[in-house]
N, C-alpha and C. Protein backbone atom coordinates (compact mmCIF):
# COMPACT_ATOMS: atom_id res chain seq x y z
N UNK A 1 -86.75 17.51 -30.25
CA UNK A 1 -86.47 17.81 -31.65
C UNK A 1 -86.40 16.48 -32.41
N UNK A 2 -86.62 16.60 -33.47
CA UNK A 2 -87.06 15.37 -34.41
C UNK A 2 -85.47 15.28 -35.11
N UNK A 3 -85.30 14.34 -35.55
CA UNK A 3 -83.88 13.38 -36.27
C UNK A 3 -83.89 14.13 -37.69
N UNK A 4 -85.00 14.66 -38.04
CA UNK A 4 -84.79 14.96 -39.68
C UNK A 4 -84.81 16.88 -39.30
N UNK A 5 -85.15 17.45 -37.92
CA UNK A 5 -85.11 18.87 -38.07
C UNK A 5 -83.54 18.87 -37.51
N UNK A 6 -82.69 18.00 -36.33
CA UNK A 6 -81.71 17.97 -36.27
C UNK A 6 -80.60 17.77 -37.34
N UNK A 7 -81.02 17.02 -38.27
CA UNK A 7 -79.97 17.18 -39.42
C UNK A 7 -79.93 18.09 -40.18
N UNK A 8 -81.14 19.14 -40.52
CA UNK A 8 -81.30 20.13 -41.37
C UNK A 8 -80.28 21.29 -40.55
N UNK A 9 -80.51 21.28 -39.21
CA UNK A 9 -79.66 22.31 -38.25
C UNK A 9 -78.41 21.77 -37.95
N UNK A 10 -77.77 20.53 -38.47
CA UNK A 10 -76.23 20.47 -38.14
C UNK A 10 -76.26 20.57 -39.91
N UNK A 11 -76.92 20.39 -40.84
CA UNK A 11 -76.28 20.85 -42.44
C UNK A 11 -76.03 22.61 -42.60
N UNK A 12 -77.16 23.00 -42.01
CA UNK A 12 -76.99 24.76 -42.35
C UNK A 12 -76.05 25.39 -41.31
N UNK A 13 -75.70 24.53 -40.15
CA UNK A 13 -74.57 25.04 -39.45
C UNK A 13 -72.80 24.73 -40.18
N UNK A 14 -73.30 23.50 -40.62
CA UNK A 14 -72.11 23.38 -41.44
C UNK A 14 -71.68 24.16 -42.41
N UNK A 15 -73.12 24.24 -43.53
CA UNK A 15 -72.74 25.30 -44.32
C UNK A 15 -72.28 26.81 -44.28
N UNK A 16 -72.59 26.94 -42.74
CA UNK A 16 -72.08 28.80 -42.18
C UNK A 16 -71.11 28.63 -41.93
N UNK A 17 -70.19 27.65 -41.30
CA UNK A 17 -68.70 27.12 -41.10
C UNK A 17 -68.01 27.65 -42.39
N UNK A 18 -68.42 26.62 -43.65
CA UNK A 18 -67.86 26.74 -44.96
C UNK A 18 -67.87 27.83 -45.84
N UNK A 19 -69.32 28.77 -45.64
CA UNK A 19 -69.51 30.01 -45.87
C UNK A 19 -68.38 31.52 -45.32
N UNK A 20 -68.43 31.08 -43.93
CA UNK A 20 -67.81 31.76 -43.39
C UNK A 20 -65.94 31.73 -43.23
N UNK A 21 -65.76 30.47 -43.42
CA UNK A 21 -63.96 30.40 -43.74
C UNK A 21 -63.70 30.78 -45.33
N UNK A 22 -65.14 30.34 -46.33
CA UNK A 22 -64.45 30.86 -47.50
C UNK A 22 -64.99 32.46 -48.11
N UNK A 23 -66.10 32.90 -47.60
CA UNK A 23 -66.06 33.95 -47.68
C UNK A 23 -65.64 35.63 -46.88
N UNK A 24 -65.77 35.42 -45.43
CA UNK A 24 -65.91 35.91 -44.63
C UNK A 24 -63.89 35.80 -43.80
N UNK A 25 -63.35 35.09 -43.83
CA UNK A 25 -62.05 34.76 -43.17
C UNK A 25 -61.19 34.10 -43.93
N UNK A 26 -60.87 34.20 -45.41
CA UNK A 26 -60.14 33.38 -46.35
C UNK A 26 -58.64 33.77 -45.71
N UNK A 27 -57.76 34.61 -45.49
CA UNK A 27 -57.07 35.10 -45.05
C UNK A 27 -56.80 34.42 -43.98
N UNK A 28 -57.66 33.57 -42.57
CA UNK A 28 -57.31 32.59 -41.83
C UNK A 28 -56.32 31.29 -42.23
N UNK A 29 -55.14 30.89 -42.28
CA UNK A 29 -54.44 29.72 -42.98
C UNK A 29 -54.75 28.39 -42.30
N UNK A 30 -54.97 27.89 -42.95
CA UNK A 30 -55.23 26.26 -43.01
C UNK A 30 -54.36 25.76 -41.33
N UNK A 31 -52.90 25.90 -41.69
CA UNK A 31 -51.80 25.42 -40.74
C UNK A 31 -52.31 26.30 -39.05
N UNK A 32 -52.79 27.31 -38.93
CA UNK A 32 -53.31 28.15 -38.14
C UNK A 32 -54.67 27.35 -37.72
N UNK A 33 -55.38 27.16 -37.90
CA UNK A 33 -56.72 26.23 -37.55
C UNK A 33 -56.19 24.78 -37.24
N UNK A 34 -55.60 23.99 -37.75
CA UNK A 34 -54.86 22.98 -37.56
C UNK A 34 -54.56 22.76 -36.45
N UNK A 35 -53.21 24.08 -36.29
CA UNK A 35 -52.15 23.99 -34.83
C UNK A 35 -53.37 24.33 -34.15
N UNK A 36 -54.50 25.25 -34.06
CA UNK A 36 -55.10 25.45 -33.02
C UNK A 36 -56.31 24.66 -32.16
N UNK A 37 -57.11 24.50 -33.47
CA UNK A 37 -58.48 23.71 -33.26
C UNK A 37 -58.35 22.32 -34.00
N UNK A 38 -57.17 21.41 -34.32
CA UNK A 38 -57.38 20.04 -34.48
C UNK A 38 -58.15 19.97 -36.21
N UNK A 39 -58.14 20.72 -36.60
CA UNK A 39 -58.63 20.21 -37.91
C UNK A 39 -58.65 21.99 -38.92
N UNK A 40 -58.76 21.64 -39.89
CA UNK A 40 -58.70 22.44 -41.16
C UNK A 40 -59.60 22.51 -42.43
N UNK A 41 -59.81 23.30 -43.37
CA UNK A 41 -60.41 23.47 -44.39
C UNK A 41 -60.37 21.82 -44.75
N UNK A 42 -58.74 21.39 -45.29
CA UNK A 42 -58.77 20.03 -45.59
C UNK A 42 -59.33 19.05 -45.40
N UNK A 43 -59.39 19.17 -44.28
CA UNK A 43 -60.17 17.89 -42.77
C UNK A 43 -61.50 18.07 -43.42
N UNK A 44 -61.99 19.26 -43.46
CA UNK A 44 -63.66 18.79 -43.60
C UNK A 44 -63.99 18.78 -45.04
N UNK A 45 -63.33 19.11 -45.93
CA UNK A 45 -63.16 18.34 -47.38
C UNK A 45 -62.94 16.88 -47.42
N UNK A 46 -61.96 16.10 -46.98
CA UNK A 46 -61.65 14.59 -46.55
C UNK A 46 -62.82 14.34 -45.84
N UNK A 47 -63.46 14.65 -44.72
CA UNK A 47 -64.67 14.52 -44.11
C UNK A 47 -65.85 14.37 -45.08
N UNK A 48 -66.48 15.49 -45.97
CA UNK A 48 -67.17 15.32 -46.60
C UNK A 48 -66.83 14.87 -47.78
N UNK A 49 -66.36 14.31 -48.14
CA UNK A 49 -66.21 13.44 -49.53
C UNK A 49 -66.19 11.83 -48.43
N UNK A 50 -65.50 11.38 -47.75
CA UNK A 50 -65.53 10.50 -47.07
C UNK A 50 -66.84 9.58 -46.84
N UNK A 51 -67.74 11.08 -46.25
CA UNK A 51 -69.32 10.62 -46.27
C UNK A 51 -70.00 10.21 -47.36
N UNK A 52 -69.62 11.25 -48.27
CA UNK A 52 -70.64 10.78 -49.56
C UNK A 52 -70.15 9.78 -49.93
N UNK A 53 -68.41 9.23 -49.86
CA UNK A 53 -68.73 7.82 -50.32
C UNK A 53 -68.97 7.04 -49.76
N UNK A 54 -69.42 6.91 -48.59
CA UNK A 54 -69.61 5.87 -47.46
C UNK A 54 -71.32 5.79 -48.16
N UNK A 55 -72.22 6.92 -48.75
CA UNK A 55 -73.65 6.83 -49.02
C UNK A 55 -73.76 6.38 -50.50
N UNK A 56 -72.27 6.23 -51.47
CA UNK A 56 -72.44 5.25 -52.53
C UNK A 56 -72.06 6.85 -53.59
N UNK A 57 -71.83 7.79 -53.14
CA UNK A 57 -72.03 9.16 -53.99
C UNK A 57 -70.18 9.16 -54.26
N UNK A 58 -70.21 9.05 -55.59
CA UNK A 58 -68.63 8.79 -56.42
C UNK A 58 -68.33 10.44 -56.15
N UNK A 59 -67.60 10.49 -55.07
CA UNK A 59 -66.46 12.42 -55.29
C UNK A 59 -64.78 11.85 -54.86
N UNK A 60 -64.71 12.53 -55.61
CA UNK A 60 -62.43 12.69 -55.41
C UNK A 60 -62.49 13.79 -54.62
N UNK A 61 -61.28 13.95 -53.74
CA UNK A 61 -60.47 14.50 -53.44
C UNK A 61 -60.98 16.35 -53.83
N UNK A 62 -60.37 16.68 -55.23
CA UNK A 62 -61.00 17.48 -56.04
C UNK A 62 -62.19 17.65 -55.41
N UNK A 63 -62.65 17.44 -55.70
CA UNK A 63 -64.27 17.49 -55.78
C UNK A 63 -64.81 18.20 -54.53
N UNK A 64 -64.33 17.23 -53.74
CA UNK A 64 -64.70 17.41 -51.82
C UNK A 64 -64.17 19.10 -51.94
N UNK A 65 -62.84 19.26 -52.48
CA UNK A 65 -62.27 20.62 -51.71
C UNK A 65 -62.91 21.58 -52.45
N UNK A 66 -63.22 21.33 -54.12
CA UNK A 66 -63.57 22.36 -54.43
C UNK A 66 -65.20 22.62 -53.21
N UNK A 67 -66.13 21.83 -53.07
CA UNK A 67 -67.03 22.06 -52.33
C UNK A 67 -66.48 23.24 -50.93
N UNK A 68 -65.73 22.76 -50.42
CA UNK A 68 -64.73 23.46 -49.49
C UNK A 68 -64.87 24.77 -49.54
N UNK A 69 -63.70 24.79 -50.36
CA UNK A 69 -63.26 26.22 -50.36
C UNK A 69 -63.75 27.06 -51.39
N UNK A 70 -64.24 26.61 -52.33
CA UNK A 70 -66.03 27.42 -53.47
C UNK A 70 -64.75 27.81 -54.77
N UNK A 71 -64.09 26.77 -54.75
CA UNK A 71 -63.09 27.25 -55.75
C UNK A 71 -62.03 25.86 -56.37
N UNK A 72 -61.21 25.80 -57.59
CA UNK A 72 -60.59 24.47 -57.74
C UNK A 72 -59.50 25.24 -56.35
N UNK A 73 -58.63 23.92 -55.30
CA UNK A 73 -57.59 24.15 -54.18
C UNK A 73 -56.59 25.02 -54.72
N UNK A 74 -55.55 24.38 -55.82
CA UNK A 74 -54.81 25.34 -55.84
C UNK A 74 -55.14 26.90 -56.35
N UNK A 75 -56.35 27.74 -57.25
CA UNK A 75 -56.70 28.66 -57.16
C UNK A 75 -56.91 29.30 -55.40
N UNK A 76 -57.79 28.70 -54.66
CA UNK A 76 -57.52 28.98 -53.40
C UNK A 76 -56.17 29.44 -52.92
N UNK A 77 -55.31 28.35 -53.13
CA UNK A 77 -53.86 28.20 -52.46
C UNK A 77 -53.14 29.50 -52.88
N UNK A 78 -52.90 29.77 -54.26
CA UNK A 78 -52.49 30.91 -54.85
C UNK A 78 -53.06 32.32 -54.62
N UNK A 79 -54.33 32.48 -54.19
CA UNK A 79 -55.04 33.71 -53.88
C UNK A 79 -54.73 34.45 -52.46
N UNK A 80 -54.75 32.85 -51.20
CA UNK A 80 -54.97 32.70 -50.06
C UNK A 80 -53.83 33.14 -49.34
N UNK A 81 -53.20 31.73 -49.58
CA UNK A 81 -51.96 31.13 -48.70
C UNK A 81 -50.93 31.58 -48.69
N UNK A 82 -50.48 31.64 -47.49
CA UNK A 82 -48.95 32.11 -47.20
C UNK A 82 -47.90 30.90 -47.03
N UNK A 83 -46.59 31.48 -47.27
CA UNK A 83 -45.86 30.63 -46.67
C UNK A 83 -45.75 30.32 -45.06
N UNK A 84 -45.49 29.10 -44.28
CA UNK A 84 -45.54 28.94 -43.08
C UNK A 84 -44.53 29.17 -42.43
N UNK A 85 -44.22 29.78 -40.97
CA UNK A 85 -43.28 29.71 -40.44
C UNK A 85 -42.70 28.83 -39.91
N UNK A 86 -41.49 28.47 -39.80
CA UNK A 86 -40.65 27.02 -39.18
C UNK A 86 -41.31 26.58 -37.95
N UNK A 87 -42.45 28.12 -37.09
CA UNK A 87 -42.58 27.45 -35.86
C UNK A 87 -44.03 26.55 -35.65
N UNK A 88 -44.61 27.38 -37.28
CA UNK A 88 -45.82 26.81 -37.21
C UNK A 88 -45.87 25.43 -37.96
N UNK A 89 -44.99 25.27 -38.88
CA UNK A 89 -44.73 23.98 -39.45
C UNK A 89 -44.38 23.02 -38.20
N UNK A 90 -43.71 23.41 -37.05
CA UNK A 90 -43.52 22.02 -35.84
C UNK A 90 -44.46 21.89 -35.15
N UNK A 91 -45.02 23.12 -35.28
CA UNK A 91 -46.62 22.87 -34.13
C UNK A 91 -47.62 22.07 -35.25
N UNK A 92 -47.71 22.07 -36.92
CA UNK A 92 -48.45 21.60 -37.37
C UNK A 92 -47.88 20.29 -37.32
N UNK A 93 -46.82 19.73 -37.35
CA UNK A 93 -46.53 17.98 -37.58
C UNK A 93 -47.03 17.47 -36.06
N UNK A 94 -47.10 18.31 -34.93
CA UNK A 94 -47.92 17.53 -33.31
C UNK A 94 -48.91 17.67 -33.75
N UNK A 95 -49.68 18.72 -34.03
CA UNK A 95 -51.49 18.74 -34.21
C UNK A 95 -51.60 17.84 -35.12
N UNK A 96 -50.85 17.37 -36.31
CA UNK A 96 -51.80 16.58 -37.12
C UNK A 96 -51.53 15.09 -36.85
N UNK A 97 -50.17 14.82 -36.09
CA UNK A 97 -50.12 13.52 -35.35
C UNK A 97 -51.10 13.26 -34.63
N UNK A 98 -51.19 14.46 -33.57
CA UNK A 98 -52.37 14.05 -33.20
C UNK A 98 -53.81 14.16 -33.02
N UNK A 99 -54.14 14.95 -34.32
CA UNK A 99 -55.29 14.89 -34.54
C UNK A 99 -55.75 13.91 -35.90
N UNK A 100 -54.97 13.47 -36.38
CA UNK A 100 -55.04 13.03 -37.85
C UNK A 100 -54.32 11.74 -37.61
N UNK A 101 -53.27 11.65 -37.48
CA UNK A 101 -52.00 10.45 -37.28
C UNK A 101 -51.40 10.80 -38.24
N UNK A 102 -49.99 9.67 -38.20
CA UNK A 102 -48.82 9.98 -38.70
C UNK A 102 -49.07 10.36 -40.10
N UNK A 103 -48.43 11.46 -40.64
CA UNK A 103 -48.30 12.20 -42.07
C UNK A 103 -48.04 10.85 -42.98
N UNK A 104 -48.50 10.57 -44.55
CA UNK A 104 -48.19 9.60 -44.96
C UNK A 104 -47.31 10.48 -45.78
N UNK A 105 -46.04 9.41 -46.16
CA UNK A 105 -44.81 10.17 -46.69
C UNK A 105 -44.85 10.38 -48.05
């Protein structure tokens, strides 16, 4: 397989990822993917904004998530999100130590 058909097949896999958590599983919580699989909606918002500026392409924060989640975050947050339970809030401060490192305060 060629370098330019491999990137077209890790972009449209990505995009079924993003398709599929924001259309298909919105109801899945952020803190739930986190504690389980090491990363979150967030993560690959920070991820992709990260990239584009590493390629010179000016995005915030904003920007990255609305790509994310197909919406501005807190509309998401308000539609979506639940409050977390105490047990999932301790399992989320290990997963993101150690998948992320220490929380900045």
């Amino acid at each position: 397989m060629d370098d330019a058909t491999r990137t077209e097949l890790e972009a449209a896999a990505f995009r079924r990822v993003v398709d599929h958590l924001m259309h298909k599983r919105p109801e899945v919580q952020n803190i739930d993917l986190m504690n389980l699989a090491g990363f979150c909606r967030n993560c690959l918002s920070r991820w992709y904004q990260e990239e584009a500026n590493a390629r010179g392409i000016a995005m915030d924060k904003d920007q990255a998530r609305e790509a994310v989640y197909g919406m501005p975050y807190d509309d998401w947050r308000a539609l979506h999100q639940t409050e977390a339970s105490d047990a999932q809030k301790a399992a989320f401060q290990a997963a993101f130590r150690e998948n992320v490192g220490e929380p900045r305060g």
